[in-house]
C-alpha atoms as a PDB file:
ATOM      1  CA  UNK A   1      82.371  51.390  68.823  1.00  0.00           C
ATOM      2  CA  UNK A   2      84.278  54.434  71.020  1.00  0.00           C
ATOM      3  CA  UNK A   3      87.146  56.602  70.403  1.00  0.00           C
ATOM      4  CA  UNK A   4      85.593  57.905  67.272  1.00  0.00           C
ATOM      5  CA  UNK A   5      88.845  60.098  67.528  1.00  0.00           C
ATOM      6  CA  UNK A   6      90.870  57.493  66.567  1.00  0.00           C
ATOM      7  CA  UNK A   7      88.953  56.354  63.205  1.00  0.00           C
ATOM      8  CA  UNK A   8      89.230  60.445  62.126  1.00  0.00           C
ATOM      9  CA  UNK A   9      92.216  60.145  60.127  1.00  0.00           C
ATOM     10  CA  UNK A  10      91.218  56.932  58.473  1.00  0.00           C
ATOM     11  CA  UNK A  11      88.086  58.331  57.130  1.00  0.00           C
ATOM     12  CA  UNK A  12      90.149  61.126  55.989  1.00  0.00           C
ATOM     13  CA  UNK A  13      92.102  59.004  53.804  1.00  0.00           C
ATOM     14  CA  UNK A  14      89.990  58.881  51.034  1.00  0.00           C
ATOM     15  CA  UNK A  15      87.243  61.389  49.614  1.00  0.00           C
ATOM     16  CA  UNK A  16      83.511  60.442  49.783  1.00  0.00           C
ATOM     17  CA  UNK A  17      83.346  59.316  46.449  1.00  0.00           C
ATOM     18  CA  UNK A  18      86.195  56.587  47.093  1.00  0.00           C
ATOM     19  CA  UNK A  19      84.722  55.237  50.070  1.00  0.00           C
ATOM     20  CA  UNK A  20      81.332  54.813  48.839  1.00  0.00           C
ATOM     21  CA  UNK A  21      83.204  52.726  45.745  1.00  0.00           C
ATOM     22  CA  UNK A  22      83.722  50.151  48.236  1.00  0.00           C
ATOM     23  CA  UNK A  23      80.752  50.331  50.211  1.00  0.00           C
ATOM     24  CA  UNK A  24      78.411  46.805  49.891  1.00  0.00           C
ATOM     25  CA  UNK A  25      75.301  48.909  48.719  1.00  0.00           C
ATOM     26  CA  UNK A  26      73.420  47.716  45.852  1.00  0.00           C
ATOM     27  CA  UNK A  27      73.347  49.753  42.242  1.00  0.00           C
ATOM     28  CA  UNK A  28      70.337  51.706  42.793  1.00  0.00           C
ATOM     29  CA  UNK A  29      71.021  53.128  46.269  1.00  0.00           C
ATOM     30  CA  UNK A  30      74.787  53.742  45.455  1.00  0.00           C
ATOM     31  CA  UNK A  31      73.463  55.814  42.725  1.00  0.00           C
ATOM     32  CA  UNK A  32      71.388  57.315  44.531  1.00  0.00           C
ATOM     33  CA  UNK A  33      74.001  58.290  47.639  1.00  0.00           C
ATOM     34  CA  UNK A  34      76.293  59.696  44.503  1.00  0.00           C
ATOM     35  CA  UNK A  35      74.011  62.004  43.023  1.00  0.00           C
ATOM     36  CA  UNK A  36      73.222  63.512  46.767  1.00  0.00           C
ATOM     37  CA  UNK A  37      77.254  63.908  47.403  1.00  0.00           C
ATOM     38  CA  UNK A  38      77.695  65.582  43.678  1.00  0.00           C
ATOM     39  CA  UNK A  39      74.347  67.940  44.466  1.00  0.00           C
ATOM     40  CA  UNK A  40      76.432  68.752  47.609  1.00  0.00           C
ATOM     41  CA  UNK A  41      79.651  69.420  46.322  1.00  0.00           C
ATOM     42  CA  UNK A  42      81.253  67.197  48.581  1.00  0.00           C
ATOM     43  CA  UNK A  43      81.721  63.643  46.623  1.00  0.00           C
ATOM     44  CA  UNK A  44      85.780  65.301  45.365  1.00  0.00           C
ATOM     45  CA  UNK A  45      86.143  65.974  49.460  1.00  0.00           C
ATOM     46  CA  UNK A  46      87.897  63.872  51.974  1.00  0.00           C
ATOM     47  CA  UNK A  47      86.013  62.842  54.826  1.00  0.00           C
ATOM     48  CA  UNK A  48      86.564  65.128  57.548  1.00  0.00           C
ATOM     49  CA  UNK A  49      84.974  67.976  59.285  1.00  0.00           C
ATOM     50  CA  UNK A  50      85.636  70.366  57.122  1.00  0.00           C
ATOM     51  CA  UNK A  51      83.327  68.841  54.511  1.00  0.00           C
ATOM     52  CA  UNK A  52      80.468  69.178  56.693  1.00  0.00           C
ATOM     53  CA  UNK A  53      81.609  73.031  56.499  1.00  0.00           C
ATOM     54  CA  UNK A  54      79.763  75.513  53.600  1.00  0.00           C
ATOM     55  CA  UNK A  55      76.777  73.155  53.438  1.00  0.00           C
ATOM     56  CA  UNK A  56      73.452  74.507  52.164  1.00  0.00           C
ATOM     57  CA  UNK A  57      71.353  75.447  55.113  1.00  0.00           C
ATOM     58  CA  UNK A  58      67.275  74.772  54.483  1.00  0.00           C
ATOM     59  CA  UNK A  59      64.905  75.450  57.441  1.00  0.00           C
ATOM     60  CA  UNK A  60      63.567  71.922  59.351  1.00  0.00           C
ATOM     61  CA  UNK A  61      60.150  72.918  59.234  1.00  0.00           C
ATOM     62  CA  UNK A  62      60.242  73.244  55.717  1.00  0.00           C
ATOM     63  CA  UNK A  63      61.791  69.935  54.942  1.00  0.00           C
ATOM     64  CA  UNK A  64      58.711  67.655  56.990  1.00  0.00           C
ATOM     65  CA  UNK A  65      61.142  64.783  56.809  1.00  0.00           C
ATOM     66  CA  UNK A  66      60.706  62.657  60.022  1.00  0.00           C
ATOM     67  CA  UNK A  67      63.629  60.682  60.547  1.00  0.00           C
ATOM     68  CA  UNK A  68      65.270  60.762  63.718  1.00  0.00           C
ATOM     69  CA  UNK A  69      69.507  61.349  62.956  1.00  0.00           C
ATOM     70  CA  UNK A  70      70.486  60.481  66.447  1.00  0.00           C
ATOM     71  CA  UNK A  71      68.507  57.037  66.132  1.00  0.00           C
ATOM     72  CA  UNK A  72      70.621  55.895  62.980  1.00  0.00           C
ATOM     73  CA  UNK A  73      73.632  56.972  64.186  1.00  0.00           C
ATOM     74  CA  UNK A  74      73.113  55.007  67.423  1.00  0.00           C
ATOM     75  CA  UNK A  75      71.920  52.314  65.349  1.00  0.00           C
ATOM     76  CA  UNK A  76      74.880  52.263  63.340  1.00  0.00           C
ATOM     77  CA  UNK A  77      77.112  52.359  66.075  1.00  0.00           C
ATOM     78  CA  UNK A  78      75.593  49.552  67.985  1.00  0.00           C
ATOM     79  CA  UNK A  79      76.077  47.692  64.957  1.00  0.00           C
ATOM     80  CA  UNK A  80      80.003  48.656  64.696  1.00  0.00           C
ATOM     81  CA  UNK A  81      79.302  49.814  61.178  1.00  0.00           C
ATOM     82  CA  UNK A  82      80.006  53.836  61.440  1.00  0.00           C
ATOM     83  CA  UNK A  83      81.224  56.035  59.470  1.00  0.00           C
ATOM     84  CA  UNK A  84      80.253  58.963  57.715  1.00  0.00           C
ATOM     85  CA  UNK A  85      79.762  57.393  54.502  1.00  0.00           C
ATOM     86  CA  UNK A  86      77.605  54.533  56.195  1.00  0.00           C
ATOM     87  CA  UNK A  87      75.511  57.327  57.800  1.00  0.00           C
ATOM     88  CA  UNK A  88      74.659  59.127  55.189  1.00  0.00           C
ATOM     89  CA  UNK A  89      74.043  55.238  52.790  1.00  0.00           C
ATOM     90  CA  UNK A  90      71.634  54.719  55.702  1.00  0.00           C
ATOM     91  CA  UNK A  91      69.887  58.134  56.167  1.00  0.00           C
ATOM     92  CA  UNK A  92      69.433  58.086  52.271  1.00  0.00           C
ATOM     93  CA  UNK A  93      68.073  53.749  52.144  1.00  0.00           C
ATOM     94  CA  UNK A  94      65.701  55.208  54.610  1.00  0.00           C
ATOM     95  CA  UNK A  95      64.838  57.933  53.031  1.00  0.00           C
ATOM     96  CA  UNK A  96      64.156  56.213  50.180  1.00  0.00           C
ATOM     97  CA  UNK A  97      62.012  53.979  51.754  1.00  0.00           C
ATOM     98  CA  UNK A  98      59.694  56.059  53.089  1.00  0.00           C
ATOM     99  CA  UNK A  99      59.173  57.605  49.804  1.00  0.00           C
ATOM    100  CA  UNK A 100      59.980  61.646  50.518  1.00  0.00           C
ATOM    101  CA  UNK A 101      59.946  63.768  47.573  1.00  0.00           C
ATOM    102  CA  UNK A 102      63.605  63.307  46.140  1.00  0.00           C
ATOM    103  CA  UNK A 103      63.487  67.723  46.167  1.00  0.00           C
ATOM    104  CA  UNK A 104      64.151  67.316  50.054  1.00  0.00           C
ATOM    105  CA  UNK A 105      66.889  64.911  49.825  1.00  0.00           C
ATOM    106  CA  UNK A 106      69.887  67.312  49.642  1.00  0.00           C
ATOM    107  CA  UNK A 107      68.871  69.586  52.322  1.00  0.00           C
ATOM    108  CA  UNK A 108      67.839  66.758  54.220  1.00  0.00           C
ATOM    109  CA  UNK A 109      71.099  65.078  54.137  1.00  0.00           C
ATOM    110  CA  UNK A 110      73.267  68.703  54.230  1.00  0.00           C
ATOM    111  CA  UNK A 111      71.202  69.178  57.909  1.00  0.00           C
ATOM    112  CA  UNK A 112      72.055  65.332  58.392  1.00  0.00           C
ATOM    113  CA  UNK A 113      75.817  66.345  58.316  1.00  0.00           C
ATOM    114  CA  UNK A 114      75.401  69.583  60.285  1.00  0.00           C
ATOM    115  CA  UNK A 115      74.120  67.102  63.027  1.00  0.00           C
ATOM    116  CA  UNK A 116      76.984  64.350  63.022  1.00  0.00           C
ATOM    117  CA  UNK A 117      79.139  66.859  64.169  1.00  0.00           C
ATOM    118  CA  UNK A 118      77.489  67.200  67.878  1.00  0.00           C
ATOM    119  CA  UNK A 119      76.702  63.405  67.220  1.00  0.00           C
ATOM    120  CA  UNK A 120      80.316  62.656  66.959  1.00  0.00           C
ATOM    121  CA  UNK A 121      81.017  64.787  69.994  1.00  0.00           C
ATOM    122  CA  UNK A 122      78.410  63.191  73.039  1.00  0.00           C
ATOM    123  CA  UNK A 123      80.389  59.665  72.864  1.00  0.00           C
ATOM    124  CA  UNK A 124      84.025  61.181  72.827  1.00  0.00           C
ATOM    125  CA  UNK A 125      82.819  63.424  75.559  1.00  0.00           C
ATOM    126  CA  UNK A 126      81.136  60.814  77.409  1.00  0.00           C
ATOM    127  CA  UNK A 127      84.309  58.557  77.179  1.00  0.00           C
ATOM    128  CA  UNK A 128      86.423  61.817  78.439  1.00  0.00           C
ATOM    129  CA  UNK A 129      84.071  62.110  81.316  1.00  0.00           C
ATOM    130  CA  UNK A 130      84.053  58.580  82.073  1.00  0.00           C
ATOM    131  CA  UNK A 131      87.759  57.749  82.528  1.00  0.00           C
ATOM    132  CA  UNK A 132      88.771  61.198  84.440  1.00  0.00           C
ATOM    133  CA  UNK A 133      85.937  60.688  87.147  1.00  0.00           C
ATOM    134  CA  UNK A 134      86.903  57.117  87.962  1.00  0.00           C
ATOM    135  CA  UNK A 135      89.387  57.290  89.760  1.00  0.00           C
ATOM    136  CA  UNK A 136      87.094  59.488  92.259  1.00  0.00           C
ATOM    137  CA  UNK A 137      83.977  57.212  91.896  1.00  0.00           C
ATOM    138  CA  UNK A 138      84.759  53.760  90.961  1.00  0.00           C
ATOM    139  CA  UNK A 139      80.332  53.495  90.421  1.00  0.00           C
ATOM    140  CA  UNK A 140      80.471  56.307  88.327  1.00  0.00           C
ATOM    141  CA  UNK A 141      78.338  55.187  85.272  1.00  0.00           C
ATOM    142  CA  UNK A 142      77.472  57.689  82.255  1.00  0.00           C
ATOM    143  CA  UNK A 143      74.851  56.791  79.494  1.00  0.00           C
ATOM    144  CA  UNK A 144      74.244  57.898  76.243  1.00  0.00           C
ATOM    145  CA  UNK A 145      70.605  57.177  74.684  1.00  0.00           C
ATOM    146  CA  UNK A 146      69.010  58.876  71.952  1.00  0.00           C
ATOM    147  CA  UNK A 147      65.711  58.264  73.816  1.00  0.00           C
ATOM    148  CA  UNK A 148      66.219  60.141  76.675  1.00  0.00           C
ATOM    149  CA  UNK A 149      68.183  62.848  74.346  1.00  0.00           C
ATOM    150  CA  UNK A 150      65.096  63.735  72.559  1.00  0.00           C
ATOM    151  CA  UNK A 151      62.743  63.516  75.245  1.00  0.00           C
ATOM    152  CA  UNK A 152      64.899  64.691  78.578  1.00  0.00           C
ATOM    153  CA  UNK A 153      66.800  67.080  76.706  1.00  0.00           C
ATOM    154  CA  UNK A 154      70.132  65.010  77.873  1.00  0.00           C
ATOM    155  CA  UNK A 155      72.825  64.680  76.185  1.00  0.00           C
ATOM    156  CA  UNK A 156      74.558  62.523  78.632  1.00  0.00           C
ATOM    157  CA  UNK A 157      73.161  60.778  81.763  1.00  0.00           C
ATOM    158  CA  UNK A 158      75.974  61.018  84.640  1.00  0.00           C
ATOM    159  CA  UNK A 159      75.861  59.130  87.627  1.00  0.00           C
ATOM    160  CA  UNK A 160      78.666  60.226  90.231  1.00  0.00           C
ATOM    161  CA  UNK A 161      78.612  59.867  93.993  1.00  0.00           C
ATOM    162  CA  UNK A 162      75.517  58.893  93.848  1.00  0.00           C
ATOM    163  CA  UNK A 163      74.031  61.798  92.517  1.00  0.00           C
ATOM    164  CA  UNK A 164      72.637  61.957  89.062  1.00  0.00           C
ATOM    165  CA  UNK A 165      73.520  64.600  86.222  1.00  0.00           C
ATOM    166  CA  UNK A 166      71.911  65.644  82.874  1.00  0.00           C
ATOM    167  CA  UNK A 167      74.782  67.145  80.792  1.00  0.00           C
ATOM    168  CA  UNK A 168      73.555  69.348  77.614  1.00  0.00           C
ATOM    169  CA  UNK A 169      76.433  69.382  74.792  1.00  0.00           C
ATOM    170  CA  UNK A 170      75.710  72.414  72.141  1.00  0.00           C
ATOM    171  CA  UNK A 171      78.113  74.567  70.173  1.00  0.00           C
ATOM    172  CA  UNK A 172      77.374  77.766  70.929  1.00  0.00           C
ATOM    173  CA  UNK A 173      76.638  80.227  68.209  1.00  0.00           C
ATOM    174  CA  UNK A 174      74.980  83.557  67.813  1.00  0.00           C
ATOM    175  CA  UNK A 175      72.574  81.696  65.466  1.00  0.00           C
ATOM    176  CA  UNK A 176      72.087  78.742  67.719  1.00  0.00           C
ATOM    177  CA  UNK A 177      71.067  80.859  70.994  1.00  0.00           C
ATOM    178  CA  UNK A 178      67.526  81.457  70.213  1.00  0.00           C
ATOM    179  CA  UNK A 179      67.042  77.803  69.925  1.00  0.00           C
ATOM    180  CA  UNK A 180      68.797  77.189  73.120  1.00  0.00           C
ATOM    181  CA  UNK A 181      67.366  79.624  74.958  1.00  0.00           C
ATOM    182  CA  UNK A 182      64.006  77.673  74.234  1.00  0.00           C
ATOM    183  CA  UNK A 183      65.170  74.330  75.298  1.00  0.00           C
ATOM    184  CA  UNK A 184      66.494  75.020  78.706  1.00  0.00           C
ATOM    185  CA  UNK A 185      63.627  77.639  79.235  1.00  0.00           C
ATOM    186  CA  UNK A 186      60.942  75.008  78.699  1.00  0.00           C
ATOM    187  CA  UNK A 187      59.710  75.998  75.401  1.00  0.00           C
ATOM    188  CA  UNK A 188      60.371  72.781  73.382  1.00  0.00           C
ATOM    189  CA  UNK A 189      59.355  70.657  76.160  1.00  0.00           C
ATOM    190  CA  UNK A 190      59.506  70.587  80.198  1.00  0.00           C
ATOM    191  CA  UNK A 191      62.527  69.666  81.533  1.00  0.00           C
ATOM    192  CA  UNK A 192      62.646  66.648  83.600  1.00  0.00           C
ATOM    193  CA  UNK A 193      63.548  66.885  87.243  1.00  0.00           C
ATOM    194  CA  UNK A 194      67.136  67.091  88.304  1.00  0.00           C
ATOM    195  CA  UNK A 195      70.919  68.690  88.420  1.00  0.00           C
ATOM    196  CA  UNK A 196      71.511  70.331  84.868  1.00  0.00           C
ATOM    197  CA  UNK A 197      75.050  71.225  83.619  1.00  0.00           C
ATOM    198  CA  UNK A 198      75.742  73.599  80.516  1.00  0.00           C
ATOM    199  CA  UNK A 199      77.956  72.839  78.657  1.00  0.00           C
ATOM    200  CA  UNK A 200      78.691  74.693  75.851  1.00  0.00           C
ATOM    201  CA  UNK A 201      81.445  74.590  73.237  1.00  0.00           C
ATOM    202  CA  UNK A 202      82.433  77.902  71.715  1.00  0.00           C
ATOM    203  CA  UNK A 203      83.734  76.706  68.309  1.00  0.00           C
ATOM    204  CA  UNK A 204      84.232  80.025  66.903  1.00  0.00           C
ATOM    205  CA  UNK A 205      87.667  80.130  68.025  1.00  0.00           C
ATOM    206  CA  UNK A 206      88.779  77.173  66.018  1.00  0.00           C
ATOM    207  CA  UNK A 207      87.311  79.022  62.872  1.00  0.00           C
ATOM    208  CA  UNK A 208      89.267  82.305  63.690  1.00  0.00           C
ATOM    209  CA  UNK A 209      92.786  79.783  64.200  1.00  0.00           C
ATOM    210  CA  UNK A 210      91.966  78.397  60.809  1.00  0.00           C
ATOM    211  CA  UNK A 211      91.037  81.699  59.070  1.00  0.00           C
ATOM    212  CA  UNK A 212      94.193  83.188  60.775  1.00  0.00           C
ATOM    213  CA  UNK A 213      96.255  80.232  59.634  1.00  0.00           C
ATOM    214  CA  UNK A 214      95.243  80.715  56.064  1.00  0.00           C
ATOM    215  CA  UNK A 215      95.992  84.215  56.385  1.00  0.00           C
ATOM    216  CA  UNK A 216      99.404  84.038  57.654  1.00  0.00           C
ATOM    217  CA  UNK A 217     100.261  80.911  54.895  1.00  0.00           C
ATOM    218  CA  UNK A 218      98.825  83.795  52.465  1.00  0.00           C
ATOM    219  CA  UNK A 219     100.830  86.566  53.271  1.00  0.00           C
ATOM    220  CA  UNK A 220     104.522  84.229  53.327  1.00  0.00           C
ATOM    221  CA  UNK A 221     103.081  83.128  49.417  1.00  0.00           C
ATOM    222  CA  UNK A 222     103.092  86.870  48.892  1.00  0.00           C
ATOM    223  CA  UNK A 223     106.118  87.634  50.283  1.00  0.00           C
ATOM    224  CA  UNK A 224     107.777  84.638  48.325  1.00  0.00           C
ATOM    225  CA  UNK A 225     106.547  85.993  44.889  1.00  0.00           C
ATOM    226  CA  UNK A 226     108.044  89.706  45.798  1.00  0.00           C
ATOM    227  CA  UNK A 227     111.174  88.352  46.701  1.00  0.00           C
ATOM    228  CA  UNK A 228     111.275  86.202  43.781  1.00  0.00           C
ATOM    229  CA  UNK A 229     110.599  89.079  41.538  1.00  0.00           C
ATOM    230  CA  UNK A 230     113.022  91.357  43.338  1.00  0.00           C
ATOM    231  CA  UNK A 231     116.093  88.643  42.403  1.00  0.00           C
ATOM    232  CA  UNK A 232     114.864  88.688  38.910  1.00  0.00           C
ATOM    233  CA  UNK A 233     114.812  92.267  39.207  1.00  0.00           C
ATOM    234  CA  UNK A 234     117.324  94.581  37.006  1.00  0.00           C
ATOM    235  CA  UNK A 235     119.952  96.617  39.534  1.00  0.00           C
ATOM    236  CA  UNK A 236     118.795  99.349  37.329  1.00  0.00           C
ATOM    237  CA  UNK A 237     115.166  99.424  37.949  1.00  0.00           C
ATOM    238  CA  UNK A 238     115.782 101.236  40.849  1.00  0.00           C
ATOM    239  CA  UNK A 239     112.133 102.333  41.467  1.00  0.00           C
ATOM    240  CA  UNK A 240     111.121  98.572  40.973  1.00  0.00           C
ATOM    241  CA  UNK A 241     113.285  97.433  43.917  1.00  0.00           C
ATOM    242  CA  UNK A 242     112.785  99.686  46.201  1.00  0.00           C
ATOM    243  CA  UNK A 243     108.805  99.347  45.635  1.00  0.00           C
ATOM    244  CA  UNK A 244     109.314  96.015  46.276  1.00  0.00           C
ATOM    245  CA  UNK A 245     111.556  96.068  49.126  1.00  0.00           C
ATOM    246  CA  UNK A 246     108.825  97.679  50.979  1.00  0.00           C
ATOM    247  CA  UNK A 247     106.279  95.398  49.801  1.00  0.00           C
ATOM    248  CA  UNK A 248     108.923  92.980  51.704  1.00  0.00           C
ATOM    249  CA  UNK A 249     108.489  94.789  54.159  1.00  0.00           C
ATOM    250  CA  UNK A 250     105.174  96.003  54.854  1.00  0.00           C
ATOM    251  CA  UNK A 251     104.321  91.956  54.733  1.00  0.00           C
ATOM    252  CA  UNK A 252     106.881  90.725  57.028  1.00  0.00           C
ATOM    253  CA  UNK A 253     104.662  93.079  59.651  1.00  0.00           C
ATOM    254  CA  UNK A 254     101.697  91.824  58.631  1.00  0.00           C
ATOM    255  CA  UNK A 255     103.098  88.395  58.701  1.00  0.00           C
ATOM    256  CA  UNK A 256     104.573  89.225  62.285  1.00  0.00           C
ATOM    257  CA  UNK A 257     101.303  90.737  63.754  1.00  0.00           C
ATOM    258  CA  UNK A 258      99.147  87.821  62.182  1.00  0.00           C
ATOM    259  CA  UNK A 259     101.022  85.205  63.841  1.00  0.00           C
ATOM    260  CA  UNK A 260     101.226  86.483  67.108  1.00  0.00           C
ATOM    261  CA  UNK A 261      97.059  86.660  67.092  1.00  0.00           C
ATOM    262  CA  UNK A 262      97.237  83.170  66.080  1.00  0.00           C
ATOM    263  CA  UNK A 263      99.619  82.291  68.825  1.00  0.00           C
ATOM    264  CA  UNK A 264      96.987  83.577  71.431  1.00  0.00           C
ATOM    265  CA  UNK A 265      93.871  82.092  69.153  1.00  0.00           C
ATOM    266  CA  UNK A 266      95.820  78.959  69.369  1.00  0.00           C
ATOM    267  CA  UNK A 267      96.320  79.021  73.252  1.00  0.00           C
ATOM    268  CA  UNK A 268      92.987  79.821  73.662  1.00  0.00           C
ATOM    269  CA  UNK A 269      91.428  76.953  71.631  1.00  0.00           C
ATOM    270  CA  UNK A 270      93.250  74.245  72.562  1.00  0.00           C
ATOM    271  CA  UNK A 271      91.876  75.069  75.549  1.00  0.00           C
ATOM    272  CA  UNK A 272      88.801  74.570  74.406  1.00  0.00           C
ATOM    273  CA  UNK A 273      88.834  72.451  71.720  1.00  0.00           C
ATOM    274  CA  UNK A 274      90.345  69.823  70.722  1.00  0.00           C
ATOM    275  CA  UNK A 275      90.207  69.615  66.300  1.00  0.00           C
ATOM    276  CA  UNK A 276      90.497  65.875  64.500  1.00  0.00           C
ATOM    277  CA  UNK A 277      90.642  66.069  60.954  1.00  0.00           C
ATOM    278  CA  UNK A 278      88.010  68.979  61.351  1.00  0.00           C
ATOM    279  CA  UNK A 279      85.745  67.180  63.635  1.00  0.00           C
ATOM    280  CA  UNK A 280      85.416  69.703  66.658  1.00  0.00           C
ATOM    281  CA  UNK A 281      85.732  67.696  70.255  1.00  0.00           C
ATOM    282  CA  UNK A 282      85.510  68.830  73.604  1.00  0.00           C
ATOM    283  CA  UNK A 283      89.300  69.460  74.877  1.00  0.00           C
ATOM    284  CA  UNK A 284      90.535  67.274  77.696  1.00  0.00           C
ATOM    285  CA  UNK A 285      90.821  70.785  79.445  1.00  0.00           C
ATOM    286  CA  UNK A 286      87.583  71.566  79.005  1.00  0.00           C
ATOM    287  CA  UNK A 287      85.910  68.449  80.426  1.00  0.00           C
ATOM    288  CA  UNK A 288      88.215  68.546  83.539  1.00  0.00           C
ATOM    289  CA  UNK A 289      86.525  72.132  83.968  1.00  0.00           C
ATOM    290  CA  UNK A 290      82.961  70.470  83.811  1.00  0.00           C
ATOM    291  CA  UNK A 291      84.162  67.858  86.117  1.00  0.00           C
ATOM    292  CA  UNK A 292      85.287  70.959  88.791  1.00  0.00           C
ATOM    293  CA  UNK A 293      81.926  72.394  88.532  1.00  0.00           C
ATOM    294  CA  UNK A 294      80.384  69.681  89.147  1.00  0.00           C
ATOM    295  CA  UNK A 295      82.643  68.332  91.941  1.00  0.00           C
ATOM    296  CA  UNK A 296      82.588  72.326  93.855  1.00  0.00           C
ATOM    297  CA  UNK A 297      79.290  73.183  92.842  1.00  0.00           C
ATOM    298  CA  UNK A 298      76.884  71.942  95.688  1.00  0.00           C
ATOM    299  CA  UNK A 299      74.379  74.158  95.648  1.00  0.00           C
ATOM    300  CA  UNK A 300      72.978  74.517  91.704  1.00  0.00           C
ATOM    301  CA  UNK A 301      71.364  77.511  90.707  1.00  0.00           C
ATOM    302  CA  UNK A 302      67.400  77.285  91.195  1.00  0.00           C
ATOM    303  CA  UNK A 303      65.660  76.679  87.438  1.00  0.00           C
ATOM    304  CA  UNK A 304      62.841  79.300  88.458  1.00  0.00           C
ATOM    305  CA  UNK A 305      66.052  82.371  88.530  1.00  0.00           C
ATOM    306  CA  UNK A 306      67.654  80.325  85.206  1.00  0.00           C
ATOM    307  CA  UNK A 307      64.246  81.112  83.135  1.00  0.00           C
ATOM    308  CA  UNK A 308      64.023  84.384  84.937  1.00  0.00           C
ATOM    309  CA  UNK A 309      67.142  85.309  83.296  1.00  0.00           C
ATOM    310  CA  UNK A 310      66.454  83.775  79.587  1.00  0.00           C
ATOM    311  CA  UNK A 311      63.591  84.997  79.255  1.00  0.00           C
ATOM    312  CA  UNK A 312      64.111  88.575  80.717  1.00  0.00           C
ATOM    313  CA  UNK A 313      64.842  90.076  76.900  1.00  0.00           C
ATOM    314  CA  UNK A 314      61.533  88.837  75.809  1.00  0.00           C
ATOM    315  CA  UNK A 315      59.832  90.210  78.557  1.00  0.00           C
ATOM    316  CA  UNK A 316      61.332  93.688  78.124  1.00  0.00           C
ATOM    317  CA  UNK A 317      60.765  93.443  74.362  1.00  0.00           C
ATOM    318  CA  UNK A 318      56.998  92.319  74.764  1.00  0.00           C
ATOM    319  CA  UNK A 319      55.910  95.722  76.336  1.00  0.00           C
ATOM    320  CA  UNK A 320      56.277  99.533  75.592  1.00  0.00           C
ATOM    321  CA  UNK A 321      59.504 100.988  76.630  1.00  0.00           C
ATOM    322  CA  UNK A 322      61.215 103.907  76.168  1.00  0.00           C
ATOM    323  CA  UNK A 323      65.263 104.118  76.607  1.00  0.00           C
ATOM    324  CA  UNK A 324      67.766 106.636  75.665  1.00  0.00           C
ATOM    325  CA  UNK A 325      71.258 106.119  73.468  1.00  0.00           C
ATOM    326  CA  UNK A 326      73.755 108.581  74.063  1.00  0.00           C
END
């Protein structure tokens, strides 16, 4: 099962309480899977990105619930039997199974949903990656394996011109540097041997086009309802109308300025990102600027001056300084 792109707007058809209606679960576990998606506020919501959006956020240590994400969505892709419903039917049977404390079950599955985003993203990439680099290396092979995911700290295993690439996929985030500063720094585990490429997907300029598109759609509602109320308006209230009129106005600027930063948010994150029913992949764009680097790029930079760098602030911060604001 590929082109998860594709099977985006059919999920989005229906909400998650539809499509677990016709899942083949039996009573108990169905029940179960409800409950979770009414805890979460998200059984009324179609299935899209967005829903994955707002969740409640609870800290992994705290939850001590070993179950590997990345394994059962593998496992339910191998089977052809993916979708976000089925993921979270399986994360919960297994849950279940292993007898957690029912308490970690909601945060367990909101951080389950967090995940499927990226999890969504590695095959799309890979699939990306795949079909623009053949025509340069008909070898070219690219694997994706949970296995060597958790333990190599590789999202995707490239093989081109006989050279072999581990590609790291991560959003980046202001809260999600710390932890991947650690993993390429060693921290969480030495990195195997080997040509490493970064790349990282800055989704925070998908959120500002959507924020600004609300905004704009916001301000045109307003400026509707004034000039609505300025037709019903007497010719003899002239203070009314001419209050209004520059309500009129003072939006149409606003509505004007707004959608000219969207314009340039927009240019700027479609070349980034491309967004599927609010599922965030990797632009075509994008990838064909990974495939550049690593196609110019023959001399990578040295992992000894890549930790050097990383790990600079926590040297300076580890000592007594003394520095000067002015």
């Amino acid at each position: 099962m590929a082109g998860f792109r594709r099977y985006c707007s059919r999920w989005a058809l229906l909400t998650y309480s539809q499509t677990l209606n016709k899942a083949s679960v039996n009573v108990e576990l169905k029940k179960a899977v409800r409950k979770c998606l009414v805890d979460l506020k998200m059984a009324d919501l179609k299935v899209n990105g967005y829903s994955c959006e707002g969740l409640p956020k609870t800290d992994e240590g705290a939850l001590g619930v070993k179950i590997n994400y990345t394994d059962v969505f593998h496992n339910l892709v191998r089977r052809d039997r993916f979708s976000p419903v089925n993921y979270v039917i399986e994360l919960i049977r297994i849950f279940r199974e292993k007898q957690y404390s029912s308490a970690k079950l909601n945060g367990f599955i909101a951080r389950s949903m967090r995940t499927l985003t990226s999890l969504l993203r590695e095959p799309d990439f890979a699939e990306l990656l795949e079909t623009s680099l053949y025509p340069h290396d008909r070898k070219v092979i690219i694997n994706l394996n949970p296995v060597q995911d958790a333990g190599d700290h590789t999202d995707v295993l490239l093989t081109f011109r006989r050279k072999t690439y581990r590609i790291w996929l991560f959003q980046f985030s202001d809260r999600g540097l710390p932890h991947d500063i650690e993993r390429v720094s060693g921290k969480r585990g030495d990195l195997p041997n080997g040509i490493h490429v970064l790349c990282p997907l800055h989704t925070e300029v998908a959120i500002k086009t959507k924020k600004l598109t609300k905004r704009v759609d916001r301000l045109k509602s307003m400026k509707e309802r004034c000039i609505e109320k300025l037709n019903e308006c007497s010719d003899r209230a002239i203070m009314r109308r001419t209050a209004l009129k520059r309500r009129i106005d003072i939006l149409i600027g606003q509505i004007t300025e707004t959608s000219e930063d969207l314009s340039e948010a927009k240019v700027i994150a479609d070349n980034e990102l491309d967004v599927v029913d609010g599922w965030f992949f990797y632009s075509t764009s994008h990838v064909r600027r990974v495939i550049d680097s690593i196609r110019r790029n023959t001399k990578p930079l040295n992992y000894e001056r890549v930790k050097s760098m990383l790990l600079a602030p926590e040297r300076f911060l580890s000592e007594i300084k003394i520095f000067e604001k002015e």
